[in-house]
N, C-alpha and C. Protein backbone atom coordinates (compact mmCIF):
# COMPACT_ATOMS: atom_id res chain seq x y z
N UNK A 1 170.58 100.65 72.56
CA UNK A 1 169.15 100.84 72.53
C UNK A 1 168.51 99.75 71.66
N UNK A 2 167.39 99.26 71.94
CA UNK A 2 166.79 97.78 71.54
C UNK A 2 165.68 99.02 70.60
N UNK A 3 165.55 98.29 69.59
CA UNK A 3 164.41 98.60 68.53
C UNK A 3 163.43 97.76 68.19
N UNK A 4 162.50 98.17 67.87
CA UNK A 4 160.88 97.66 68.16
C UNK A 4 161.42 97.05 66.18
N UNK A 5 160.83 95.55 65.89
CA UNK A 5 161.11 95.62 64.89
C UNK A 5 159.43 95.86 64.15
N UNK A 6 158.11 95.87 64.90
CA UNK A 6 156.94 96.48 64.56
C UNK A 6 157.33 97.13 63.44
N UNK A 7 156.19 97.56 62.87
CA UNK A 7 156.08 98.64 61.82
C UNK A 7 155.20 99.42 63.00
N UNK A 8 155.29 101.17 62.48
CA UNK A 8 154.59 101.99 63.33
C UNK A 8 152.98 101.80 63.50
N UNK A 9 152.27 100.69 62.48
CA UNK A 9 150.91 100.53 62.55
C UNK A 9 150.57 99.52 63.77
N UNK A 10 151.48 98.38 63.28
CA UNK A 10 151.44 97.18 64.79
C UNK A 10 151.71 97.61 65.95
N UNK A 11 152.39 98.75 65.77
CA UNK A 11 153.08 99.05 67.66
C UNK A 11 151.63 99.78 68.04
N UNK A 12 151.01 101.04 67.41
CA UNK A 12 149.76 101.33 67.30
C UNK A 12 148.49 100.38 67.79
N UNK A 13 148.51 99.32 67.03
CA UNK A 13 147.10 98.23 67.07
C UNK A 13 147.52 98.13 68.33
N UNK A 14 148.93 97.00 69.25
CA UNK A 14 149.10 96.88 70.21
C UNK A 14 148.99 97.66 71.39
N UNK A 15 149.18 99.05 71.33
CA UNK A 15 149.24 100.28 72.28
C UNK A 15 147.60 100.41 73.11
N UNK A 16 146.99 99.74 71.65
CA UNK A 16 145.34 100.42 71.52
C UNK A 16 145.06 99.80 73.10
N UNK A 17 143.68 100.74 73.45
CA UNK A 17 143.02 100.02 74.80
C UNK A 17 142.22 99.00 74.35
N UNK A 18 142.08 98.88 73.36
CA UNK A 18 141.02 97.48 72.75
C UNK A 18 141.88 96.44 73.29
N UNK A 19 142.68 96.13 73.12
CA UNK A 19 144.05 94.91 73.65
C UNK A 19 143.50 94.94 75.19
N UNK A 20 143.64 95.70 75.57
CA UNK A 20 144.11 95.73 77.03
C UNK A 20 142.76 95.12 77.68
N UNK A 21 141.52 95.47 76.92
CA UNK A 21 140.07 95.23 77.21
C UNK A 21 140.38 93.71 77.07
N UNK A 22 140.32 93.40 75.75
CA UNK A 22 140.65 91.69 74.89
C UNK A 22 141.08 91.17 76.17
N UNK A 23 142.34 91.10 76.82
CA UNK A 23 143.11 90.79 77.61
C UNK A 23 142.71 90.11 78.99
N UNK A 24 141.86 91.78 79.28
CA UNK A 24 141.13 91.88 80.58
C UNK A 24 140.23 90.30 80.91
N UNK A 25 139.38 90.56 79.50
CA UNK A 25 138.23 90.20 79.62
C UNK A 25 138.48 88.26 79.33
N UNK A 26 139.37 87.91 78.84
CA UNK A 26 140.51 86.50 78.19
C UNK A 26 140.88 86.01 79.52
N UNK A 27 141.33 86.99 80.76
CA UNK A 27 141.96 86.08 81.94
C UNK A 27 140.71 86.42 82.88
N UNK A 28 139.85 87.40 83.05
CA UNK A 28 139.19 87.13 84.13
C UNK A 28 137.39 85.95 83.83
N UNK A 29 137.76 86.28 82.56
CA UNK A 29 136.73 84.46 82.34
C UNK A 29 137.24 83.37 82.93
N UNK A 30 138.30 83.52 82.64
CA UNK A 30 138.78 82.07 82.74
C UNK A 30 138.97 82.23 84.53
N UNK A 31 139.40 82.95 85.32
CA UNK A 31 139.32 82.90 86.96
C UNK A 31 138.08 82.64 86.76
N UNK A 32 136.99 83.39 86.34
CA UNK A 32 135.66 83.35 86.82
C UNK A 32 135.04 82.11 86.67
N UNK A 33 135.40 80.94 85.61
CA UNK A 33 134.79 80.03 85.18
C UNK A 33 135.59 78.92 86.20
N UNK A 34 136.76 79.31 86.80
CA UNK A 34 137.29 78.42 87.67
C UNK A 34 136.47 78.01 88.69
N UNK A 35 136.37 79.65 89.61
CA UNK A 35 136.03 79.88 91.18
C UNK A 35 134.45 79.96 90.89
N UNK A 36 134.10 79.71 90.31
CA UNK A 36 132.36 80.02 90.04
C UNK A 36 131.31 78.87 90.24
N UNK A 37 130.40 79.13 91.21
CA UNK A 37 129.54 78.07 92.00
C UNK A 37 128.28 78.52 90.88
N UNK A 38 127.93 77.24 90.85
CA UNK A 38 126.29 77.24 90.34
C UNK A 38 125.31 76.53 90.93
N UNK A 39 124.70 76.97 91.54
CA UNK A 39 123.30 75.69 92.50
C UNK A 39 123.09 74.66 91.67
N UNK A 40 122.75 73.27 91.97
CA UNK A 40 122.29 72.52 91.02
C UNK A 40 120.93 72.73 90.93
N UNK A 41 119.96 73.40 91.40
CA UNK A 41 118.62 73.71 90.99
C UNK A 41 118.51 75.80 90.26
N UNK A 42 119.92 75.80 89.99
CA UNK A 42 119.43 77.26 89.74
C UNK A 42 119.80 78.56 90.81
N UNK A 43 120.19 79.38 90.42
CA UNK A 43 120.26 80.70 91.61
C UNK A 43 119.01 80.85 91.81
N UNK A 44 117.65 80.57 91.21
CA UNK A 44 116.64 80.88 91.88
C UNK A 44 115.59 79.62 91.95
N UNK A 45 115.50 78.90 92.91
CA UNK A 45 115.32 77.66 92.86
C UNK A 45 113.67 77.41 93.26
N UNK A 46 112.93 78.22 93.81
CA UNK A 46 111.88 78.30 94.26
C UNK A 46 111.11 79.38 94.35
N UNK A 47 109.61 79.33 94.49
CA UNK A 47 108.95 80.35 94.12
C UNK A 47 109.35 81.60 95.54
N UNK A 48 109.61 80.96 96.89
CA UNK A 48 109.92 82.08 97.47
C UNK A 48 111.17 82.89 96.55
N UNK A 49 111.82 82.48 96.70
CA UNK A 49 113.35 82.86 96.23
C UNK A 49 112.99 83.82 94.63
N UNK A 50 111.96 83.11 93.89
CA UNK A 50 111.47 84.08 92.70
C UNK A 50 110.84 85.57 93.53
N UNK A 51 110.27 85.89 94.24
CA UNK A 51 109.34 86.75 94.44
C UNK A 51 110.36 87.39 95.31
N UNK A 52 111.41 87.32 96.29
CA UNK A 52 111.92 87.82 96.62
C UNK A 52 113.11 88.71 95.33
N UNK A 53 113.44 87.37 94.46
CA UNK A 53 114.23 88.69 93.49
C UNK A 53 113.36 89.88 92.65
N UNK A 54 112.11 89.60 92.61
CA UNK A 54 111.51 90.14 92.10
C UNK A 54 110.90 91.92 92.65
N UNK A 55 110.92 91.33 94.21
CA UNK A 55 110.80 92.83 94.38
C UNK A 55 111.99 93.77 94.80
N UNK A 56 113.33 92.82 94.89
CA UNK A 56 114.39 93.37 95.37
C UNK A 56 114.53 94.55 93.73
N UNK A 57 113.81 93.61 92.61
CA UNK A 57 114.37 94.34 91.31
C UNK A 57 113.14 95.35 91.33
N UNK A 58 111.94 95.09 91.33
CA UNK A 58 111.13 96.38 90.98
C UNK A 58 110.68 97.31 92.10
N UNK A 59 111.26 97.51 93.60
CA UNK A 59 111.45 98.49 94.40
C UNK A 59 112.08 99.49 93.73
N UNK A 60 113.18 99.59 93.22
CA UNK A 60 113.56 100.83 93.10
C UNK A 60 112.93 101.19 91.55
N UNK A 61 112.67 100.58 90.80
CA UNK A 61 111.92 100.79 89.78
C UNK A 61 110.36 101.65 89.95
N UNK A 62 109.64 100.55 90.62
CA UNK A 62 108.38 101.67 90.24
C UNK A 62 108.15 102.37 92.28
N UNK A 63 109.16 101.99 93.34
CA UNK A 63 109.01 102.68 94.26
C UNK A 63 108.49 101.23 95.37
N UNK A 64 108.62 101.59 96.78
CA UNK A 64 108.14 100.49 97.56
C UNK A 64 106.85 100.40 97.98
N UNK A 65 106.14 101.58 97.87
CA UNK A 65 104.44 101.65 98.35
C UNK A 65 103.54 101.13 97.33
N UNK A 66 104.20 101.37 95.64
CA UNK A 66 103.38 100.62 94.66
C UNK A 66 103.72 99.25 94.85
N UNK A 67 104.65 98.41 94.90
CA UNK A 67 105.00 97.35 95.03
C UNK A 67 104.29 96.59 96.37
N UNK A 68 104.30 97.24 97.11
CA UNK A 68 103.85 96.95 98.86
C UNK A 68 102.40 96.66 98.35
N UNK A 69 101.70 97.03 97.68
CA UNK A 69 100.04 97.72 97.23
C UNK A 69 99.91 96.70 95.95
N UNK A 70 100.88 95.75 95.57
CA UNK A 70 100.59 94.46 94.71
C UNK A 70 100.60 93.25 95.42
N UNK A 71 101.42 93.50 96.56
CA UNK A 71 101.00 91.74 97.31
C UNK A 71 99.44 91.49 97.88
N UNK A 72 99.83 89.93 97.67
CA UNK A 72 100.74 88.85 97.80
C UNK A 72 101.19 89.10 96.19
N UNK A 73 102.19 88.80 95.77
CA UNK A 73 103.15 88.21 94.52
C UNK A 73 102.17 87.22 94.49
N UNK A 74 102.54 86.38 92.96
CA UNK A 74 102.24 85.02 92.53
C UNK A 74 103.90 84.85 91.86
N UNK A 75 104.15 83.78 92.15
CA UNK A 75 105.57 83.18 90.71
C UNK A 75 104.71 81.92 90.39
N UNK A 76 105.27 81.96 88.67
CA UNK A 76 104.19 80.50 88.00
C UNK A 76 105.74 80.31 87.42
N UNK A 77 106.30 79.02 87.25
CA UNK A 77 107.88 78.27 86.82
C UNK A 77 107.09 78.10 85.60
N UNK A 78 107.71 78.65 84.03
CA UNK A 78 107.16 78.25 82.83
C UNK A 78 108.68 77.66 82.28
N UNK A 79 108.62 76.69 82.01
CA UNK A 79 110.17 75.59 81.47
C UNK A 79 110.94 76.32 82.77
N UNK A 80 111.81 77.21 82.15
CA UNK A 80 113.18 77.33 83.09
C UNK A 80 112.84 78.75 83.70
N UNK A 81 111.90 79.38 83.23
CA UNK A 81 111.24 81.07 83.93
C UNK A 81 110.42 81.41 84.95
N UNK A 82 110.57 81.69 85.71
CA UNK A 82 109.48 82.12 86.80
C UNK A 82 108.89 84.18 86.29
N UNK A 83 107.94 83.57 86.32
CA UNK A 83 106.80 84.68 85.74
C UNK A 83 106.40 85.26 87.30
N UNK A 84 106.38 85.98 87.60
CA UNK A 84 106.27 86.55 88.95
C UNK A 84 105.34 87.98 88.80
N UNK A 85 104.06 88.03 89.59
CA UNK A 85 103.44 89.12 88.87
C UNK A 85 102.25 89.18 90.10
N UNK A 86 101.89 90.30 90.34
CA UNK A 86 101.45 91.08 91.51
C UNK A 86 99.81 90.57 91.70
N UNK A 87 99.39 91.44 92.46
CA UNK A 87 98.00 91.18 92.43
C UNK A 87 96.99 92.39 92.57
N UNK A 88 95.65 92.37 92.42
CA UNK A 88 95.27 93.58 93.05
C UNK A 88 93.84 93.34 94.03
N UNK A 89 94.05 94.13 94.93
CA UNK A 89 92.43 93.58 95.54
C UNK A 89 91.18 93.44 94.95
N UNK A 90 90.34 92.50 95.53
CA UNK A 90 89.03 92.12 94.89
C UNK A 90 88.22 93.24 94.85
N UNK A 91 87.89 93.20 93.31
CA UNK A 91 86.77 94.28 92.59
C UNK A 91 87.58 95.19 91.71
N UNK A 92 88.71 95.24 91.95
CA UNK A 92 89.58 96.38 91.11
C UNK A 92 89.92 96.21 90.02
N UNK A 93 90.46 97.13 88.95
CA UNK A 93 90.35 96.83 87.99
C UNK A 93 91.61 97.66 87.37
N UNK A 94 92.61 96.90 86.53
CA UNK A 94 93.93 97.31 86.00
C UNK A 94 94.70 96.64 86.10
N UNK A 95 95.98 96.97 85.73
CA UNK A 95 97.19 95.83 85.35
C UNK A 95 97.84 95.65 86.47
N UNK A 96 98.84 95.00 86.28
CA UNK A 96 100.07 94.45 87.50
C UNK A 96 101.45 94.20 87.26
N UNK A 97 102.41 94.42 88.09
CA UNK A 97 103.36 94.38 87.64
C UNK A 97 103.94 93.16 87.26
N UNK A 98 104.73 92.89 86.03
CA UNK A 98 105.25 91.72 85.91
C UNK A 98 106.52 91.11 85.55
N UNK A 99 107.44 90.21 86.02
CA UNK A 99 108.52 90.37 86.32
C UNK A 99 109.03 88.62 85.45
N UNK A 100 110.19 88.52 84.51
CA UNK A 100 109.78 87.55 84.18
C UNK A 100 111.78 87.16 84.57
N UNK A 101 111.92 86.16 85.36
CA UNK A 101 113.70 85.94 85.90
C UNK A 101 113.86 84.49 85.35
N UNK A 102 114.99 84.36 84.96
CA UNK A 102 115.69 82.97 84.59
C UNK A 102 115.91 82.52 86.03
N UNK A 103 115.74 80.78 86.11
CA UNK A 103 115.52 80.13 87.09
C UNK A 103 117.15 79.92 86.81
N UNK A 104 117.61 79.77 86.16
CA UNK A 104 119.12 79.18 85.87
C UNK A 104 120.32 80.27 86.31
N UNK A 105 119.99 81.04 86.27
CA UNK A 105 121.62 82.32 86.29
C UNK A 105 120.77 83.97 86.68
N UNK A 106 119.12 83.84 87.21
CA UNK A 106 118.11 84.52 87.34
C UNK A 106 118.67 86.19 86.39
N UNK A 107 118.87 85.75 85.46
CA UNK A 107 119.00 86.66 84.73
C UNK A 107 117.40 87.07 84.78
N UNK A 108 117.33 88.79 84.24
CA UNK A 108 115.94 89.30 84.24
C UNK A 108 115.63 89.67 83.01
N UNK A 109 114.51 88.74 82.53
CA UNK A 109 114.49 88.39 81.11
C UNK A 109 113.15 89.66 80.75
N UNK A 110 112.20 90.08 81.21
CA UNK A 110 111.40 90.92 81.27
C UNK A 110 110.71 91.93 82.40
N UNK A 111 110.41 92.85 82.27
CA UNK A 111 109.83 93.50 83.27
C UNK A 111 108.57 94.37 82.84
N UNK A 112 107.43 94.47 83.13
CA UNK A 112 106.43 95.37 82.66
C UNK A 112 105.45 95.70 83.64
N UNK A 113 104.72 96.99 83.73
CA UNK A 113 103.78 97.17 84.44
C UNK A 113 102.50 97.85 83.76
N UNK A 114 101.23 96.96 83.92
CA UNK A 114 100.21 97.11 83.53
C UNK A 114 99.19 98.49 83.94
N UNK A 115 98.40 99.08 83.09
CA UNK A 115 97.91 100.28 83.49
C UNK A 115 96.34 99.76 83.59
């Protein structure tokens, strides 16, 4: 029989699921950073392409008839952000929804809706 020469605390630390996480997370970066495409203008490269992520994200948020009831969209590109934010018909009066996505990795950097 082979013996662990560990002390019972190291065999412990090692057993832990923290390791196994560490581990996880150590080899599938590194696949991911292999096989991983990036647009050279950005995952979201244009204002269509902004307004489309924008309502794909706040449909299920505030519902599709409020959202339907803010177009047309506007997206304004501020440095690397597209600010994307609703509208309301002429004479009305209140806020809009507003949606703020990274042009680079369209991470969703803000979201708010005006009353």
């Amino acid at each position: 029989m082979i013996r662990s020469k560990l002390s019972p605390r190291a065999r412990h630390v090692w057993r832990s699921p923290v390791w196994a996480l560490v581990l996880t997370t150590i080899f599938s970066s590194v696949a991911t950073a292999e096989h991983s495409y990036v647009p050279p203008r950005g995952f979201v490269p244009d204002e269509r392409t902004a307004i489309a992520v924008a309502e794909a994200i706040l449909i299920p948020i505030y519902g599709a008839e409020k959202i339907r009831s803010e177009r047309p969209f506007r997206a304004i590109l501020r440095d690397k952000t597209w600010v994307v934010s609703g509208s309301l018909p002429r004479g009305w009066v209140g806020g809009v929804t507003i949606i703020e996505i990274s042009k680079d990795d369209c991470h969703i950097l803000r979201v708010s809706n005006g009353k």
